[in-house]
Protein backbone atom coordinates (compact mmCIF):
# COMPACT_ATOMS: atom_id res chain seq x y z
CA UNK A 1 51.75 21.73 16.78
CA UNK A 2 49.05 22.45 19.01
CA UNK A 3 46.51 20.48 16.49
CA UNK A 4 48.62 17.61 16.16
CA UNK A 5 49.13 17.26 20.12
CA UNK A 6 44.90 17.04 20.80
CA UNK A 7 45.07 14.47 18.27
CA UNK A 8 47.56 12.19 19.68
CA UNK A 9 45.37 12.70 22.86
CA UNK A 10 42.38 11.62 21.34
CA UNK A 11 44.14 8.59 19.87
CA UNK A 12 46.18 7.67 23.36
CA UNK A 13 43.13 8.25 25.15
CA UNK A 14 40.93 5.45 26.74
CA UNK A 15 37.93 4.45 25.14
CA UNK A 16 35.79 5.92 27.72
CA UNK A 17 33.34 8.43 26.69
CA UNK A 18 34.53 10.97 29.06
CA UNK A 19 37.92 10.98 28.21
CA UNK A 20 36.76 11.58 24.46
CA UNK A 21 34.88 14.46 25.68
CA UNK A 22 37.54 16.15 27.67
CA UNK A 23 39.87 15.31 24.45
CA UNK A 24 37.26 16.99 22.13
CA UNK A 25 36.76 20.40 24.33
CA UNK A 26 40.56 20.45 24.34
CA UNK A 27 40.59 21.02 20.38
CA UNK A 28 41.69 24.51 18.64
CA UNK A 29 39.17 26.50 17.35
CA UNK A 30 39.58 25.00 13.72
CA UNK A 31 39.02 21.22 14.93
CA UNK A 32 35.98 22.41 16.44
CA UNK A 33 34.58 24.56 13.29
CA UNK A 34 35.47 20.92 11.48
CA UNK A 35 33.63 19.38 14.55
CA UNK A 36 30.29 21.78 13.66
CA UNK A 37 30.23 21.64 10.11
CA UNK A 38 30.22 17.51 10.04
CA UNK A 39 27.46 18.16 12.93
CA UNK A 40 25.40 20.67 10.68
CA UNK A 41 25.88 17.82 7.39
CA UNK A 42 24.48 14.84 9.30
CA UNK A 43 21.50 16.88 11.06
CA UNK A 44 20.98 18.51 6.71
CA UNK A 45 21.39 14.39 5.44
CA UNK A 46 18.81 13.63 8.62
CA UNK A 47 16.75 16.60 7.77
CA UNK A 48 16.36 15.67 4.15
CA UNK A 49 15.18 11.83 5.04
CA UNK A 50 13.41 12.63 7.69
CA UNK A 51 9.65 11.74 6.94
CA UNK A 52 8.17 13.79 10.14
CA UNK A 53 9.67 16.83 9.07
CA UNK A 54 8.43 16.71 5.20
CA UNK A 55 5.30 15.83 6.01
CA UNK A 56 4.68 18.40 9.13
CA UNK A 57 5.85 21.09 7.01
CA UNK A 58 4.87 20.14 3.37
CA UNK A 59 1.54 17.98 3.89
CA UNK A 60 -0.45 20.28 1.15
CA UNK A 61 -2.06 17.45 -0.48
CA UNK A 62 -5.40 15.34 0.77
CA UNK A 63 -2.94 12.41 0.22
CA UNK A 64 -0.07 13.86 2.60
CA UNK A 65 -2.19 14.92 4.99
CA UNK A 66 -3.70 11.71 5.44
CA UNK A 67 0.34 10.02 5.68
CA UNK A 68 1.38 13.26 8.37
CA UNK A 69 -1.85 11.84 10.73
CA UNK A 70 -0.22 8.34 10.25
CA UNK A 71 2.75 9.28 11.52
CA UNK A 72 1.43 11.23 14.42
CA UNK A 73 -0.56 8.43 15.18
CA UNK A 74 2.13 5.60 15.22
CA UNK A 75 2.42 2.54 13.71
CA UNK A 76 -0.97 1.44 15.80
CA UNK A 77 -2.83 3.65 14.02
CA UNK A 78 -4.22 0.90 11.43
CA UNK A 79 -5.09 -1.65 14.39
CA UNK A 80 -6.98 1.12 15.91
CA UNK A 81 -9.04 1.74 12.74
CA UNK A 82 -9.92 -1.81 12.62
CA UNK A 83 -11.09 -1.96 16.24
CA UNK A 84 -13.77 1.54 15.55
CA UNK A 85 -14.60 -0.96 12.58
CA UNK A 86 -14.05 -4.27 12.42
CA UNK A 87 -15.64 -4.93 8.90
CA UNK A 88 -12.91 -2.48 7.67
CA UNK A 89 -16.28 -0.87 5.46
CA UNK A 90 -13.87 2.46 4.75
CA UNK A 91 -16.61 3.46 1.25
CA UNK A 92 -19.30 1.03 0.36
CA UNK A 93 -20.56 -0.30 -2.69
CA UNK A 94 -23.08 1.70 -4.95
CA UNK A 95 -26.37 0.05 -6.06
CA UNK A 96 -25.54 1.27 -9.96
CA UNK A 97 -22.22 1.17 -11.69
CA UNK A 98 -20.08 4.12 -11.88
CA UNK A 99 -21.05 6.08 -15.66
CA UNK A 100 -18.11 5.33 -17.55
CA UNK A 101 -17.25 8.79 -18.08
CA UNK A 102 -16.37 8.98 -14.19
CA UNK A 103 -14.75 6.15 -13.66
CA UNK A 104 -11.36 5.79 -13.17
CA UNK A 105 -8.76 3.41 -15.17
CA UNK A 106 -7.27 0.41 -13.61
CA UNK A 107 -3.91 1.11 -12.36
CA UNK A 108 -1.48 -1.21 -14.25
CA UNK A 109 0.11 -3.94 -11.68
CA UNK A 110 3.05 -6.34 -12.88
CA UNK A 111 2.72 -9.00 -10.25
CA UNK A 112 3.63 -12.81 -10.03
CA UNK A 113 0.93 -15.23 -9.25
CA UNK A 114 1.20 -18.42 -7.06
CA UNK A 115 2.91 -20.16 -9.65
CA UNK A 116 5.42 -18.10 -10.74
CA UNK A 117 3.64 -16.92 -13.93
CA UNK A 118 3.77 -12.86 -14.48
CA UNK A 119 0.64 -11.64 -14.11
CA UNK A 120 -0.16 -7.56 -15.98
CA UNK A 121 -3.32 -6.15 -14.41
CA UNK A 122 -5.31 -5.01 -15.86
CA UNK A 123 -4.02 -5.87 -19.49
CA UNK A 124 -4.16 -9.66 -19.09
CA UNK A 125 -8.03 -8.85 -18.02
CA UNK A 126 -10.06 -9.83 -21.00
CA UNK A 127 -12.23 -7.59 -22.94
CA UNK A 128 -15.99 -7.14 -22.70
CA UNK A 129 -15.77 -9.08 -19.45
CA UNK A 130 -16.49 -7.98 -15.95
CA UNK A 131 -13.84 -9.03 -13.87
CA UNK A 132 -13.49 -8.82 -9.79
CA UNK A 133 -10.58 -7.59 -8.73
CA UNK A 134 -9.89 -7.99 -5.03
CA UNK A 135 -6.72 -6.12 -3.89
CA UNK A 136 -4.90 -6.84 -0.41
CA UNK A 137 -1.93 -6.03 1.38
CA UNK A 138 -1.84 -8.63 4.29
CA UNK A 139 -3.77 -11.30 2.59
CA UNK A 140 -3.68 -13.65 5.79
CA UNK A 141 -5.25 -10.40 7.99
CA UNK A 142 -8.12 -9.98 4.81
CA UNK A 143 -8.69 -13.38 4.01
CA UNK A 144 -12.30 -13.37 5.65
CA UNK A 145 -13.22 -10.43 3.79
CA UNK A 146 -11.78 -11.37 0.68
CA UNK A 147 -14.04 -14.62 1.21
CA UNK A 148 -16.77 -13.10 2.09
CA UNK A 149 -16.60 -11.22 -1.78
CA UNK A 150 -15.44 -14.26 -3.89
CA UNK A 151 -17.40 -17.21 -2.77
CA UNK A 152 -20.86 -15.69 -3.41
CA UNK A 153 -19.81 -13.82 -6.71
CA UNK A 154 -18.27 -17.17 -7.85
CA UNK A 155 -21.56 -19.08 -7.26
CA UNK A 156 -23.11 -16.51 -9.03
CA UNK A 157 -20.70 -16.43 -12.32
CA UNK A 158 -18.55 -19.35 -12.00
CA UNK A 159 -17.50 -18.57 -15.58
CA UNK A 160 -16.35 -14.98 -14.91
CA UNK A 161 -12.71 -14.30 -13.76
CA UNK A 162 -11.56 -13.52 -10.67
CA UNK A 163 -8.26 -11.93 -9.31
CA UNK A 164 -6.94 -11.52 -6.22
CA UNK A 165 -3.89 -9.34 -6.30
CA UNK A 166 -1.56 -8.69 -2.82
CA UNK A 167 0.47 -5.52 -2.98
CA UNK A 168 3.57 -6.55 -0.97
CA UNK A 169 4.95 -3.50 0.57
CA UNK A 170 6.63 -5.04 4.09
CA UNK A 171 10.18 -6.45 3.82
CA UNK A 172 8.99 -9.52 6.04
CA UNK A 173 6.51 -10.46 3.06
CA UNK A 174 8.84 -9.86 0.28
CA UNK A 175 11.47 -12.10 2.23
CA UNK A 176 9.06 -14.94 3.13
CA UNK A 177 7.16 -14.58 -0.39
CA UNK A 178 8.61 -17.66 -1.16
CA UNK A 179 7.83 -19.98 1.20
CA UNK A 180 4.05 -18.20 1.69
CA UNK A 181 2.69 -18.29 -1.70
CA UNK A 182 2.74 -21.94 -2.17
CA UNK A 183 0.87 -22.35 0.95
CA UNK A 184 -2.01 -20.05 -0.54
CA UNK A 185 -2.70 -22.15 -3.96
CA UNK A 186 -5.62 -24.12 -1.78
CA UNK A 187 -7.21 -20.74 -0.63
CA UNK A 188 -7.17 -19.71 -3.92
CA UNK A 189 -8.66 -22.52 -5.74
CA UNK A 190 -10.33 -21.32 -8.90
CA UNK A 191 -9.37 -17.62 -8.47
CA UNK A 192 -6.11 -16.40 -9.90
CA UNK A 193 -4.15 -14.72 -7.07
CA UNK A 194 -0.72 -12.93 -7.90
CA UNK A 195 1.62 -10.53 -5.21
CA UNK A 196 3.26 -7.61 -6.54
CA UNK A 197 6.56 -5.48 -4.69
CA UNK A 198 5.51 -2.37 -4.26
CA UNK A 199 8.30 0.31 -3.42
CA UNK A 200 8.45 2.12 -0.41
CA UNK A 201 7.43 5.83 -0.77
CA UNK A 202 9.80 8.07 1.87
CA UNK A 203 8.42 12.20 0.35
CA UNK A 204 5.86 10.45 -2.32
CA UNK A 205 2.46 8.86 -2.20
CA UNK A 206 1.89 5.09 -3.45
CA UNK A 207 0.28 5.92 -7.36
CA UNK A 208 -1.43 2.84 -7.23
CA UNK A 209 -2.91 2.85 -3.48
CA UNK A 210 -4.08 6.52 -4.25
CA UNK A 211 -5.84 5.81 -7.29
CA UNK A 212 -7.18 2.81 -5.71
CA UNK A 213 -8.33 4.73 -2.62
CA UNK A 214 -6.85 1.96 -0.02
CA UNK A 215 -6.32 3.75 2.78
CA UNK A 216 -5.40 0.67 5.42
CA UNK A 217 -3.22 -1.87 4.77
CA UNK A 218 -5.47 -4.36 7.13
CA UNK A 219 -8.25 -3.99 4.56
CA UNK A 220 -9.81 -5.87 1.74
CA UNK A 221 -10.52 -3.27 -1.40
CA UNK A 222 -13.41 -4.76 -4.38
CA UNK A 223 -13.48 -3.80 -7.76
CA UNK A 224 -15.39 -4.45 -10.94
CA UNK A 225 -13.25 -3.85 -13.59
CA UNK A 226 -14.21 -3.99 -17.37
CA UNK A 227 -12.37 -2.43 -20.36
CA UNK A 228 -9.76 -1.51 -17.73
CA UNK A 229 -12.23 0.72 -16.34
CA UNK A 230 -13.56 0.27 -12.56
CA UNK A 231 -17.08 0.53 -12.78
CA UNK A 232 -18.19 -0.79 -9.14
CA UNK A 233 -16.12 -0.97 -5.71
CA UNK A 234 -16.75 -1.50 -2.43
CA UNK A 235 -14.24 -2.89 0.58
CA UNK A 236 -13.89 -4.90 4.09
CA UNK A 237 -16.68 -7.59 4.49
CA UNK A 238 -19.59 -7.80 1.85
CA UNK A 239 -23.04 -6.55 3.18
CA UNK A 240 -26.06 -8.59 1.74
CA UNK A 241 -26.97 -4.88 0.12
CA UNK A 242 -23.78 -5.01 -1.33
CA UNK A 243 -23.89 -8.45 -2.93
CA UNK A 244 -26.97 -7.39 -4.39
CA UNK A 245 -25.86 -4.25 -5.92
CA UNK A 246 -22.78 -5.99 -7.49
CA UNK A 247 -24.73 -9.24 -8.89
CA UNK A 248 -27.28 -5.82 -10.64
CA UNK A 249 -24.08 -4.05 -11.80
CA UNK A 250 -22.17 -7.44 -13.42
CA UNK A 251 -25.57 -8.24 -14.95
CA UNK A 252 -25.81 -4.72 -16.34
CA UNK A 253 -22.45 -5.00 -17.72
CA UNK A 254 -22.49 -8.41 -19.35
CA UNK A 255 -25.60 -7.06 -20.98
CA UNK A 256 -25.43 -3.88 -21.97
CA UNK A 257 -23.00 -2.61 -24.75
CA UNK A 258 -22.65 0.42 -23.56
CA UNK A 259 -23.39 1.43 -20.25
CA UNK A 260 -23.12 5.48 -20.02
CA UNK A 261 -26.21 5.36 -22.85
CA UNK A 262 -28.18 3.71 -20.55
CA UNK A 263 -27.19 5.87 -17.45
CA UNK A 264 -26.25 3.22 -14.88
């Protein structure tokens, strides 16, 4: 009886908070062991998605470690990277292509270009070809590095593809995808630019980012791919160094069969 009485108090009661917190410390024992074992659930259901918890406890990987000092570091931490280096040069370009016995596939990306078309990297690449592969995940933010890549490896090989590929992870971009694509078709005249939805990673790290090594989203990331194979990279704005190197490595690769023979 004595159950059912604290009940009708807590449902006579005013809404106040107080007078739901007298109600509740006037409960029997077994409404409050009810009380503590919802508590307990939620805080286990909180515990489990709980990102700051995994990753101060489980961060045994290079690749965890690197998301645990993100999230210690706030959601600033990317802005702040960019201001200790504003060409966003996070590994620089090598003057000889990677030996094709250390490089690393291609990740495959399904994305959607500016025109709706479906775009498979790198399986649509084709073969024997160098291609440059320019990957972005705020293309507005990256534009002037991407730029500062494309136009003088396009003056260079105007016949050689080029693809610039945006890995959408924020919902704002995947809501306004739509309506922002269409505006890029001019700043991507005679490049092929597509977007790809990338999911969003709560006690796993992003495949495709990892293999990639892009390590800030307000970046611009280069590649050379060929045979699905990235033989060259590089990221942030192009150095003159850099330009050089690549224009050595595409020449190498359009003209040698087989590049680990040669040692490149």
């Amino acid at each position: 009886m004595y159950r059912y009485s604290s009940l009708n108090k807590i449902y006579n009661s005013s809404s106040s908070s107080s007078s739901i917190s007298r109600c509740i410390l006037n409960c029997s024992g077994s409404d409050q062991l009810l009380q503590q074992q919802c508590s307990k659930r939620y805080m286990s259901f909180w515990s489990y998605l709980n990102p700051f918890k995994y990753y101060k406890t489980t961060a045994d990987t290079p690749q965890k470690k690197k998301i645990q000092y993100e999230l210690k570091e706030g959601i600033s931490w990317d802005y702040k990277e960019m201001l200790k280096n504003p060409n966003m040069k996070l590994f620089l370009g090598t003057q000889k292509a990677i030996p094709l016995g250390q490089s690393i596939t291609c990740p495959p990306i399904t994305s959607v270009d500016l025109y709706g078309n479906n775009v498979n990297i790198p399986k649509d690449f084709p073969a024997s070809t160098p291609v440059l592969l320019v990957v972005t995940l705020k293309p507005f933010l990256g534009q002037q590095f991407v730029d500062s890549w494309i136009a003088p490896f396009k003056e260079k090989y105007p016949d050689l593809p080029v693809h610039h590929v945006v890995l959408i992870q924020q919902t704002g971009y995947k809501l306004l995808a739509p309506l922002l694509k269409p505006s890029r078709r001019s700043t991507s005249a005679g490049i092929t630019e597509s977007w790809s939805n990338q999911a969003i990673y709560i006690k796993d790290v992003n495949q495709t980012l990892q293999e990639l090594t892009i390590t800030n989203p307000l970046g611009a990331y280069i590649y050379l791919v060929m045979d699905n194979k990235i033989r060259w990279k590089s990221s942030g704005r192009s150095t003159a160094e850099e330009l050089d190197y690549l224009t050595k490595v595409t020449n190498t690769l359009m003209t040698t069969p087989n590049p680990l023979a040669k040692n490149d």
